[in-house]
PDB file of N, CA and C in Angstrom:
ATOM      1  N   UNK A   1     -11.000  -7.900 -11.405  1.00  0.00           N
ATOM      2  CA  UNK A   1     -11.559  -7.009 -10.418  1.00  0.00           C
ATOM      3  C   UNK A   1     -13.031  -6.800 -10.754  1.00  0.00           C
ATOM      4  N   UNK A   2     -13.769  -6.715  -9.968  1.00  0.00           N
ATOM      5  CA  UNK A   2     -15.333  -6.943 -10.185  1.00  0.00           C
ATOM      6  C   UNK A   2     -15.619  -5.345 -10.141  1.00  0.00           C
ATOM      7  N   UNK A   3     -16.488  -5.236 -10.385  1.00  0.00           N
ATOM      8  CA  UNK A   3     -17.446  -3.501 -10.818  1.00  0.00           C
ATOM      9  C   UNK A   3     -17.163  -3.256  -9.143  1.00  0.00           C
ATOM     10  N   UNK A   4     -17.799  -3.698  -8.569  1.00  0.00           N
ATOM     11  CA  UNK A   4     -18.055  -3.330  -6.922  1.00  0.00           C
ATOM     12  C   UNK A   4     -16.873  -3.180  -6.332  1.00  0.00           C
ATOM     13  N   UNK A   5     -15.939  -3.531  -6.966  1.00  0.00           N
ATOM     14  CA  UNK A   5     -14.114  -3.613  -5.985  1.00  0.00           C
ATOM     15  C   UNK A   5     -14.060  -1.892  -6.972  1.00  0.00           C
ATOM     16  N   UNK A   6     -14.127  -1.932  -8.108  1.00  0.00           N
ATOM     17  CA  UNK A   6     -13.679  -0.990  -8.684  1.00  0.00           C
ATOM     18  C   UNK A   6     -14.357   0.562  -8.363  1.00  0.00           C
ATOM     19  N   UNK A   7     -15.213   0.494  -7.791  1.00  0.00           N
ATOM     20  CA  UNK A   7     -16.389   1.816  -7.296  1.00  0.00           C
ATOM     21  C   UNK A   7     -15.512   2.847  -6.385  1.00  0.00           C
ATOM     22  N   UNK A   8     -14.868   2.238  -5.708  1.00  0.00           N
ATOM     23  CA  UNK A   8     -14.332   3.112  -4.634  1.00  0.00           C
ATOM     24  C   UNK A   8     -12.897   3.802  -5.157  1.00  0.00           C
ATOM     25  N   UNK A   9     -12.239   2.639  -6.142  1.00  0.00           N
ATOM     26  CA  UNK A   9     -10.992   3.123  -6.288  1.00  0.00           C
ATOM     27  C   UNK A   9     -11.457   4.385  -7.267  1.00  0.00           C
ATOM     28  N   UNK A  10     -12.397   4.361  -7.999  1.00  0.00           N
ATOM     29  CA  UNK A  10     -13.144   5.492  -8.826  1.00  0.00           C
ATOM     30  C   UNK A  10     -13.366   6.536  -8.405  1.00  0.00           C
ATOM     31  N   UNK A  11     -14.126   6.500  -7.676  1.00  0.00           N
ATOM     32  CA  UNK A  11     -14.267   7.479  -6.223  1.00  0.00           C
ATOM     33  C   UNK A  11     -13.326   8.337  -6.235  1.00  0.00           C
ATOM     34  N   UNK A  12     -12.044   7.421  -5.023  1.00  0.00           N
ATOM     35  CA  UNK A  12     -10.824   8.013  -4.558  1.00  0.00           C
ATOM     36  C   UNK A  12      -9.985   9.064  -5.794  1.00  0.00           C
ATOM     37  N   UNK A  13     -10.202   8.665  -7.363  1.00  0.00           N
ATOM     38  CA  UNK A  13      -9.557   9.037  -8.267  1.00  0.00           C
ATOM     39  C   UNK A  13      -9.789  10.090  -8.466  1.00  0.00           C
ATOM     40  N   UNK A  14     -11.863   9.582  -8.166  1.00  0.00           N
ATOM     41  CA  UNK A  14     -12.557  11.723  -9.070  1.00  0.00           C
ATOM     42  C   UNK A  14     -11.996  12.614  -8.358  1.00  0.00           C
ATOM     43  N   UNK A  15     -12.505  11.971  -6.366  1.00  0.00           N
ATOM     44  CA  UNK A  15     -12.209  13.224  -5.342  1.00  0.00           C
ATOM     45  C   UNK A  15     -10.543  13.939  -5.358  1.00  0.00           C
ATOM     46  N   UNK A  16      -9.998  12.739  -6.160  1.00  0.00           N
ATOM     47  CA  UNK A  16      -8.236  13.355  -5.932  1.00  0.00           C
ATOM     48  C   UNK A  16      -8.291  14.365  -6.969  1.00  0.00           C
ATOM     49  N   UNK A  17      -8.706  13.943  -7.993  1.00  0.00           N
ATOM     50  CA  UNK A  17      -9.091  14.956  -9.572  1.00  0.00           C
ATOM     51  C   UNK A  17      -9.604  16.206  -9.114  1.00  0.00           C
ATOM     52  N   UNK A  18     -10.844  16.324  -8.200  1.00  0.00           N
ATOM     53  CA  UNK A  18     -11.616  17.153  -8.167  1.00  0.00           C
ATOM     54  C   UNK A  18     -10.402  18.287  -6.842  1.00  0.00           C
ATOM     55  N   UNK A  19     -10.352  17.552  -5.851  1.00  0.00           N
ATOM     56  CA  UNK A  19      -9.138  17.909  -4.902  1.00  0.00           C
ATOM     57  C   UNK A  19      -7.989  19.073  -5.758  1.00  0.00           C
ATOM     58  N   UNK A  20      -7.640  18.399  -6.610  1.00  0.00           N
ATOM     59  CA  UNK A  20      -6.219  18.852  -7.223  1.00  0.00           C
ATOM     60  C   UNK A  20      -6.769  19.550  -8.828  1.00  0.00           C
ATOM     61  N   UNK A  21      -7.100  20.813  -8.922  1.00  0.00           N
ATOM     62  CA  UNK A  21      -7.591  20.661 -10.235  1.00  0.00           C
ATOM     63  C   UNK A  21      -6.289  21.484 -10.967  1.00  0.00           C
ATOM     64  N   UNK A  22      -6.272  20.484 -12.331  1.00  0.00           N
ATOM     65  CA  UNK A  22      -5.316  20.763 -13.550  1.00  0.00           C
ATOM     66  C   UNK A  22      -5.453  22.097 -13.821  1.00  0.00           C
ATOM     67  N   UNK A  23      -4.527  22.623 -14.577  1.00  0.00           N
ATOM     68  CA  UNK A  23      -4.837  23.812 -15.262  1.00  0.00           C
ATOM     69  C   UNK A  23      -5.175  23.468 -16.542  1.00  0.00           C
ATOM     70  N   UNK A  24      -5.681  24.819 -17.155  1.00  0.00           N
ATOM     71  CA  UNK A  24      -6.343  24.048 -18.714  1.00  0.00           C
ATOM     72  C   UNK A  24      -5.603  23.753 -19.588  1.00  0.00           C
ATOM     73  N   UNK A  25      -3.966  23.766 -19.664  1.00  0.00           N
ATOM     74  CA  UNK A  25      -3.282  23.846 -20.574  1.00  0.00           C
ATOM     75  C   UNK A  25      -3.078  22.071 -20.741  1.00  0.00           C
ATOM     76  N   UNK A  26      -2.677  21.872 -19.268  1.00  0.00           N
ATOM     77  CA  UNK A  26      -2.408  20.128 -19.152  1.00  0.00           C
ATOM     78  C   UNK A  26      -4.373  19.500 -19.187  1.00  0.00           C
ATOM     79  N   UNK A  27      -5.106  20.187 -19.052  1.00  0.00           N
ATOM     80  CA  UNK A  27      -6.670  19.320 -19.662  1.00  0.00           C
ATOM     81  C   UNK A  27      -6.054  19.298 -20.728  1.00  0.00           C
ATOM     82  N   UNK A  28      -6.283  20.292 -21.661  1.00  0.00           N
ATOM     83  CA  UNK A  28      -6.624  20.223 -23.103  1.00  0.00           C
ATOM     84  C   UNK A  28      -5.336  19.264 -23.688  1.00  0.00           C
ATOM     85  N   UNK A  29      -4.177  19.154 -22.987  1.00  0.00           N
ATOM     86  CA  UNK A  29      -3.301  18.071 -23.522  1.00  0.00           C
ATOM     87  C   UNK A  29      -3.702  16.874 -23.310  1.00  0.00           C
ATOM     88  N   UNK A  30      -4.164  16.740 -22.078  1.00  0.00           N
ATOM     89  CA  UNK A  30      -4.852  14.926 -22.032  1.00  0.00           C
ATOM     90  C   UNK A  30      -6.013  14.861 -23.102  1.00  0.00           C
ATOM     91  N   UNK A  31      -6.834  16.118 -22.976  1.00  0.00           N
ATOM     92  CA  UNK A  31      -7.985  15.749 -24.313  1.00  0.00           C
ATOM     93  C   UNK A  31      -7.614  15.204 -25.520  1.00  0.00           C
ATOM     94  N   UNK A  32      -6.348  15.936 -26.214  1.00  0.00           N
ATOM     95  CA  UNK A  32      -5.866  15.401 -27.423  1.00  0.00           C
ATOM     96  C   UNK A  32      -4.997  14.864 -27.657  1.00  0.00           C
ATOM     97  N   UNK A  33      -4.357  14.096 -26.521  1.00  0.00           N
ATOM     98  CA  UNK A  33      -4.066  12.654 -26.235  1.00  0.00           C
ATOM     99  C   UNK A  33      -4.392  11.725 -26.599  1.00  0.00           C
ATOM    100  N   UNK A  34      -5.853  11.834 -25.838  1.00  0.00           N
ATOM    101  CA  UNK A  34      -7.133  10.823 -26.274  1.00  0.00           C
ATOM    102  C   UNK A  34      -7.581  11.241 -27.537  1.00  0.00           C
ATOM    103  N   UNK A  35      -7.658  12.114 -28.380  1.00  0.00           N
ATOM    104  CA  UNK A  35      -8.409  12.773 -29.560  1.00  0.00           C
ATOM    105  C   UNK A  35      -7.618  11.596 -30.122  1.00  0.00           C
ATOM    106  N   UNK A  36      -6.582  11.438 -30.589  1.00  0.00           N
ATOM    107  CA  UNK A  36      -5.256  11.051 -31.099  1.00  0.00           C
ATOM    108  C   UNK A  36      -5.773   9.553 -30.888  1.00  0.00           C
ATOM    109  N   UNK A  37      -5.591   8.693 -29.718  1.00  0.00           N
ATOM    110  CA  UNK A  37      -5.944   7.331 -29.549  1.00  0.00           C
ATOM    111  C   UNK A  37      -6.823   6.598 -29.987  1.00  0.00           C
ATOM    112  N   UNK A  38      -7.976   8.234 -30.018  1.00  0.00           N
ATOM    113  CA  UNK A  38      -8.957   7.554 -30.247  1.00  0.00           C
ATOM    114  C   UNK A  38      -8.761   7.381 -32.015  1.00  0.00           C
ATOM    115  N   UNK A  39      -8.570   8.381 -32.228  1.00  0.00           N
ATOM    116  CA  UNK A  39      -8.395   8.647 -33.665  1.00  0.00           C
ATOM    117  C   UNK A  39      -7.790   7.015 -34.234  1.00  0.00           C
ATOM    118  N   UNK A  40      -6.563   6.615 -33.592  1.00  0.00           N
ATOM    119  CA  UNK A  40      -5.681   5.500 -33.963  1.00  0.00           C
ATOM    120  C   UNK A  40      -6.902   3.998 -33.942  1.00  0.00           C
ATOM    121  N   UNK A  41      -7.742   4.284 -32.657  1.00  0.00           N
ATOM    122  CA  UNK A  41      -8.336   3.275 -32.851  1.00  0.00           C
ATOM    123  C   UNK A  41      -9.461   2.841 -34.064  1.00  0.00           C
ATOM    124  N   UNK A  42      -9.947   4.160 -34.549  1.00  0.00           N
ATOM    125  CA  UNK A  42     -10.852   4.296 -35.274  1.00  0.00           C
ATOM    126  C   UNK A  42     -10.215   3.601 -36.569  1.00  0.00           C
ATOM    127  N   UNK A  43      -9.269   3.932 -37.130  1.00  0.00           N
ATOM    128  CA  UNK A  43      -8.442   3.585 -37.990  1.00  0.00           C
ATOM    129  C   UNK A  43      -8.382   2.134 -38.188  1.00  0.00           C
ATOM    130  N   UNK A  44      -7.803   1.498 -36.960  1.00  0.00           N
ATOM    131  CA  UNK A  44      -7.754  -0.108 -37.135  1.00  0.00           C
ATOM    132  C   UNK A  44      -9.122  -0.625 -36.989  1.00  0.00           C
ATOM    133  N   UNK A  45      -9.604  -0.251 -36.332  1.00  0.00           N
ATOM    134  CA  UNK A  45     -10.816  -0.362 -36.431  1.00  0.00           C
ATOM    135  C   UNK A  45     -12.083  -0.772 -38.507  1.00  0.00           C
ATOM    136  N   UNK A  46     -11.541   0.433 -38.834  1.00  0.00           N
ATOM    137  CA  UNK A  46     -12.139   0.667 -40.519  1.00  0.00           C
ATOM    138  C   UNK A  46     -11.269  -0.902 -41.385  1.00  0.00           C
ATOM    139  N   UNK A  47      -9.757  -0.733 -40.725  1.00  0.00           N
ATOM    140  CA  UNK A  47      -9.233  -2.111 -41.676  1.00  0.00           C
ATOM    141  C   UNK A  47      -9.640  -3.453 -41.186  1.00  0.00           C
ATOM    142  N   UNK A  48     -10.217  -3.594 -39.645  1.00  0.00           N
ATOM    143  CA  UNK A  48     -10.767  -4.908 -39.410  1.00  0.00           C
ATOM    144  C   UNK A  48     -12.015  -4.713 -40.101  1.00  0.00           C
ATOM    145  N   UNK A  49     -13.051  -3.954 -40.282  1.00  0.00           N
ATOM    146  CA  UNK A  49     -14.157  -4.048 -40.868  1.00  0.00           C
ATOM    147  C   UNK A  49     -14.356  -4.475 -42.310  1.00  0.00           C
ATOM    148  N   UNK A  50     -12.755  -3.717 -43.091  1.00  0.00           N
ATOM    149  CA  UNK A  50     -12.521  -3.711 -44.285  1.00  0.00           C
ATOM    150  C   UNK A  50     -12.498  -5.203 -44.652  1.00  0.00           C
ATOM    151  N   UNK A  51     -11.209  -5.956 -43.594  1.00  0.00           N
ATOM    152  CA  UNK A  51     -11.043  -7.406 -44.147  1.00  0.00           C
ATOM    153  C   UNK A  51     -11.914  -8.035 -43.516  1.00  0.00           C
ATOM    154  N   UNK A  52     -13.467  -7.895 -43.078  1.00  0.00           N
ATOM    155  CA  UNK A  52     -14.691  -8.999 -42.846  1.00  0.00           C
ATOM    156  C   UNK A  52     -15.378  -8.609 -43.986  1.00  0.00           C
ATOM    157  N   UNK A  53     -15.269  -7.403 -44.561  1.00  0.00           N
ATOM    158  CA  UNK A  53     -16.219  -7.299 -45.809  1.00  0.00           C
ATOM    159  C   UNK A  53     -15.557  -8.109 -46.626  1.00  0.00           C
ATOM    160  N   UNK A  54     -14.206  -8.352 -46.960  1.00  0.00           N
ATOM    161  CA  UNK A  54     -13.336  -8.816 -47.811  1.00  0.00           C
ATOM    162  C   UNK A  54     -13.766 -10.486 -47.779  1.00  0.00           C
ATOM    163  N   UNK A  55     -13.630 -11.052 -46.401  1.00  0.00           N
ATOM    164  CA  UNK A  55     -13.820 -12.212 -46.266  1.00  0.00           C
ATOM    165  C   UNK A  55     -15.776 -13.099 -46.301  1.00  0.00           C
ATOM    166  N   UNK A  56     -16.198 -11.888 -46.273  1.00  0.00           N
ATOM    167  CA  UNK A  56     -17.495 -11.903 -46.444  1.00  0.00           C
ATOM    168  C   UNK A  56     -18.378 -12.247 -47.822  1.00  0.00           C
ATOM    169  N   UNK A  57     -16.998 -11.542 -48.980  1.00  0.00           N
ATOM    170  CA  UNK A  57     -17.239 -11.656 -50.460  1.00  0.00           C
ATOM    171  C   UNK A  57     -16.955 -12.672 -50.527  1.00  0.00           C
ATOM    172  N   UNK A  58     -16.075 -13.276 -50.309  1.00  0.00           N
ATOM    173  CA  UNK A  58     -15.184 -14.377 -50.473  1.00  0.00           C
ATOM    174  C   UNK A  58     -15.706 -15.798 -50.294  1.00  0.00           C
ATOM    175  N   UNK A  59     -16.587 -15.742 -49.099  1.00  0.00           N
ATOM    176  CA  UNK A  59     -17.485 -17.156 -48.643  1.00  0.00           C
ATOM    177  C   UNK A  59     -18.531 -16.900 -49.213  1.00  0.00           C
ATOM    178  N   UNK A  60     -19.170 -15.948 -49.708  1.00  0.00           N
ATOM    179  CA  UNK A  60     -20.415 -15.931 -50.950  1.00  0.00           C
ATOM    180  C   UNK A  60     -20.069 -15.966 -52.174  1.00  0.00           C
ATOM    181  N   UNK A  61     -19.005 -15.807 -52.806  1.00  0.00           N
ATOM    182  CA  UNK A  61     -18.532 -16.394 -54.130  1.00  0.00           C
ATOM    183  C   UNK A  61     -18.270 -17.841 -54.373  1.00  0.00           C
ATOM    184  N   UNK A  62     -17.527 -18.079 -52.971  1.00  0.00           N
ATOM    185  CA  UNK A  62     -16.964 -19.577 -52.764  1.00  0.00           C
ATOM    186  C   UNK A  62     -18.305 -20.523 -52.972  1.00  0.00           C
ATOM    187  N   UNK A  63     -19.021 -19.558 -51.913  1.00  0.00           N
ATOM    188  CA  UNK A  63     -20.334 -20.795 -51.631  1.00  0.00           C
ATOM    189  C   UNK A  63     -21.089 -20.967 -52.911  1.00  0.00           C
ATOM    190  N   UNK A  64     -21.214 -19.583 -53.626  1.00  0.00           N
ATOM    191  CA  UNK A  64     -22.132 -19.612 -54.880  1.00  0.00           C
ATOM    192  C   UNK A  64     -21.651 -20.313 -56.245  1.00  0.00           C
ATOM    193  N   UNK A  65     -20.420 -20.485 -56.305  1.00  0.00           N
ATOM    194  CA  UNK A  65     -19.764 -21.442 -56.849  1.00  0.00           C
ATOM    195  C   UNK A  65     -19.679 -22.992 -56.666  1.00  0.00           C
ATOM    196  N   UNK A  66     -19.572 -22.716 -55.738  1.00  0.00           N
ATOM    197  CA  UNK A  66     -20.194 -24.343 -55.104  1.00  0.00           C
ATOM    198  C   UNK A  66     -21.450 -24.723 -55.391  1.00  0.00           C
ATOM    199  N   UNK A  67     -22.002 -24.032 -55.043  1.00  0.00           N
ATOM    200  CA  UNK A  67     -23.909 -24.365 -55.095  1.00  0.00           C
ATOM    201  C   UNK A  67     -24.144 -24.580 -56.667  1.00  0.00           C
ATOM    202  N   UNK A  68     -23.568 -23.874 -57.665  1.00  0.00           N
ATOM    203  CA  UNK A  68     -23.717 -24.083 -58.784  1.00  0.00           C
ATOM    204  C   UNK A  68     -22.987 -24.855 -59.367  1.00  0.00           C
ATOM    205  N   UNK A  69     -22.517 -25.598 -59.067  1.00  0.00           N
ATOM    206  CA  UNK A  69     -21.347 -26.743 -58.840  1.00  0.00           C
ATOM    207  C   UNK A  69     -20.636 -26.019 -61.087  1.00  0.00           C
ATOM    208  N   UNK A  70     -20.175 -25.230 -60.813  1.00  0.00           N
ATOM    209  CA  UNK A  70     -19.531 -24.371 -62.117  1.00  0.00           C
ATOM    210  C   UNK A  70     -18.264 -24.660 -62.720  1.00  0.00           C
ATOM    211  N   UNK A  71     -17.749 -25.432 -61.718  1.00  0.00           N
ATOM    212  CA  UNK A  71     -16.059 -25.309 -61.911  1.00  0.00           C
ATOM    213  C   UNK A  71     -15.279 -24.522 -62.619  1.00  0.00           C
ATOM    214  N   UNK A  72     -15.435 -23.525 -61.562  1.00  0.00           N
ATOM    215  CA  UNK A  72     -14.537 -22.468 -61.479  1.00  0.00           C
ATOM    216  C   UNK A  72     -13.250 -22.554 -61.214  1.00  0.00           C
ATOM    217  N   UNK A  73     -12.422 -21.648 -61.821  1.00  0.00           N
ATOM    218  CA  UNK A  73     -10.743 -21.586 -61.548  1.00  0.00           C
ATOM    219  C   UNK A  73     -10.972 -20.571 -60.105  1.00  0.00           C
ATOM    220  N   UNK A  74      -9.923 -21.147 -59.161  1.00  0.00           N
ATOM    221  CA  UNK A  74      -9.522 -20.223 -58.296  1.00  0.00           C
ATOM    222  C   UNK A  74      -9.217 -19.134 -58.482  1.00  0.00           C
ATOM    223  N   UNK A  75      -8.779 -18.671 -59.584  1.00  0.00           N
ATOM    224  CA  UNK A  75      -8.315 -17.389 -60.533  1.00  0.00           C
ATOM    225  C   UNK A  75      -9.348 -16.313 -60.483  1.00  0.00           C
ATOM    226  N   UNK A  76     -10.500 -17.000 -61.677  1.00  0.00           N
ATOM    227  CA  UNK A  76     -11.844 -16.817 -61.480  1.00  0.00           C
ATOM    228  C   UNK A  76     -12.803 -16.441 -60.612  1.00  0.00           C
ATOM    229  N   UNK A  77     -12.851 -17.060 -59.879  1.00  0.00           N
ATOM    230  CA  UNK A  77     -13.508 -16.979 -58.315  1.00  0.00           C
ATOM    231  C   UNK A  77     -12.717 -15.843 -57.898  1.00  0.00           C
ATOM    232  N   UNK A  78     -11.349 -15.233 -57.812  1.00  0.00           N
ATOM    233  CA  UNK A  78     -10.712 -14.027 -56.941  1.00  0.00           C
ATOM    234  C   UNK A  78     -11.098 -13.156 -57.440  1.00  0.00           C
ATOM    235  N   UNK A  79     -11.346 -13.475 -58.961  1.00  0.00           N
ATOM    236  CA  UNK A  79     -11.692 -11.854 -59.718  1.00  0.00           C
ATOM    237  C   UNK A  79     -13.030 -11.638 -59.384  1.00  0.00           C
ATOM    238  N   UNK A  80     -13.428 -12.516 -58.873  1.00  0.00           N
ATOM    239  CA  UNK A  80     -15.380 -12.333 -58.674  1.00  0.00           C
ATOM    240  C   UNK A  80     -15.078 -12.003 -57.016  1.00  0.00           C
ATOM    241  N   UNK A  81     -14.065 -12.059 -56.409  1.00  0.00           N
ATOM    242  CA  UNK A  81     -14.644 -11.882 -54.912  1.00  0.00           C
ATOM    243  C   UNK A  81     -13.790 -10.107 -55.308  1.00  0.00           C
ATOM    244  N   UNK A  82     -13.233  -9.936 -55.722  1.00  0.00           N
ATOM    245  CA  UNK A  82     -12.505  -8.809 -55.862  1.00  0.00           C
ATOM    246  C   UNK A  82     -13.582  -7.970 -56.561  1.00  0.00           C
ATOM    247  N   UNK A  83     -14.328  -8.327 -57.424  1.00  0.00           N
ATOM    248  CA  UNK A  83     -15.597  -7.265 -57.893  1.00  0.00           C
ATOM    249  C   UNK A  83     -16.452  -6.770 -57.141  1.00  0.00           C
ATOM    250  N   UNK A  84     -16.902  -8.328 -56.306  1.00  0.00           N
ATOM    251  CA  UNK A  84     -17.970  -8.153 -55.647  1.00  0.00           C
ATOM    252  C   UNK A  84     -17.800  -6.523 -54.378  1.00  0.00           C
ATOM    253  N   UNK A  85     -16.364  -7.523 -53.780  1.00  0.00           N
ATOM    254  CA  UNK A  85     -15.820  -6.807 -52.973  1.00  0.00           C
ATOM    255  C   UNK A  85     -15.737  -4.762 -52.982  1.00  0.00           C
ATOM    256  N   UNK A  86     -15.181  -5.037 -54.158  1.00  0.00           N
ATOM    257  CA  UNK A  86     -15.106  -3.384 -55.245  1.00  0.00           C
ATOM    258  C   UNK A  86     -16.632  -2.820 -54.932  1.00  0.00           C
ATOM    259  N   UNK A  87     -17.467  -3.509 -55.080  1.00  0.00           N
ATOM    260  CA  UNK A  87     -18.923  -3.243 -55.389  1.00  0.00           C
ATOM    261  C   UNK A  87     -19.487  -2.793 -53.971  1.00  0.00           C
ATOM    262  N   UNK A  88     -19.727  -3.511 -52.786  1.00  0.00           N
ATOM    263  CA  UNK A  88     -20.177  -3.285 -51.631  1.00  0.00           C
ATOM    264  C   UNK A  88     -19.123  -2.358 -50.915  1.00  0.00           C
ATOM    265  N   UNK A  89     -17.800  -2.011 -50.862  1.00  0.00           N
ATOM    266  CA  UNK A  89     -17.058  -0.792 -50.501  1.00  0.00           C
ATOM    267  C   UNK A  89     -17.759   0.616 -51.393  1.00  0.00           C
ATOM    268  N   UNK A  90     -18.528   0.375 -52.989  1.00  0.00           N
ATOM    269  CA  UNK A  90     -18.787   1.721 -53.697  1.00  0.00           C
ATOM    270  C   UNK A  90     -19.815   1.744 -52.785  1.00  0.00           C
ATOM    271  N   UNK A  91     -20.852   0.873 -51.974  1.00  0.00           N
ATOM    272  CA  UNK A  91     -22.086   1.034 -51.935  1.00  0.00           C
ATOM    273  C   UNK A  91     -22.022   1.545 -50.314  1.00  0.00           C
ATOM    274  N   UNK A  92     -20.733   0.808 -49.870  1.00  0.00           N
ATOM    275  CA  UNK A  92     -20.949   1.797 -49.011  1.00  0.00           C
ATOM    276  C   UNK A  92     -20.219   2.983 -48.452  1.00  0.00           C
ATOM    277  N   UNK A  93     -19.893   3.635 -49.044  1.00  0.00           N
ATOM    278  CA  UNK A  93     -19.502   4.843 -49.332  1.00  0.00           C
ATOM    279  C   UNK A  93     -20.328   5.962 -50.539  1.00  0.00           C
ATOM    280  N   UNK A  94     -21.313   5.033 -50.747  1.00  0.00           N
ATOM    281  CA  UNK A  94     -21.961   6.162 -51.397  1.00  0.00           C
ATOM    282  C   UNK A  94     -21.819   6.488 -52.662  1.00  0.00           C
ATOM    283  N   UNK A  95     -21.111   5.457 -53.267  1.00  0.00           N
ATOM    284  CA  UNK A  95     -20.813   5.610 -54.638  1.00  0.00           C
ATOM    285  C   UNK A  95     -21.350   4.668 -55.986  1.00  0.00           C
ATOM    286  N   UNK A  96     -22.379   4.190 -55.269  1.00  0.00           N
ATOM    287  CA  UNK A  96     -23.070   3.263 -56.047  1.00  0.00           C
ATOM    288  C   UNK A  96     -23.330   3.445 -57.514  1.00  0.00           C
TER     289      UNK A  96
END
């Protein structure tokens, strides 16, 4: 549905909203409805961010291992993406 199809059905929704008004008991329940959703989204939200920082350590250890051609144990390399990792979560949170 394109923006321009969607304008009117918007419209029709506010004027029915505005037409019919809630009492405050059922507002403030849809508010924290959404407080709540939103809340949920925020959440998954922090663990997708979490595992790009994760995967972020991970291809700069990999790569820096590589580049230094070191031969490293895979072992090795986890405990270094797991530090690194440790390290940029203190930093950003403030705990540097």
């Amino acid at each position: 549905m394109t923006v321009y199809a969607m304008l009117p059905l918007c419209v029709e929704a506010g004027i029915s909203a505005l037409s019919k008004p809630s009492s405050e008991s059922e507002a403030l329940k849809e508010l924290l409805i959404e407080a709540g959703t939103l809340s949920a989204d925020v959440g998954g939200l922090g663990g997708m961010i979490d595992r790009a920082l994760f995967t972020a350590c991970a291809a700069y250890c990999y790569a820096r291992s590589a580049a230094k051609r070191d031969g490293k144990t895979d072992e090795t390399i986890t405990a270094e993406i797991h530090r690194a990792y440790d390290r940029q979560k203190a930093l950003a949170q403030g705990r540097s």
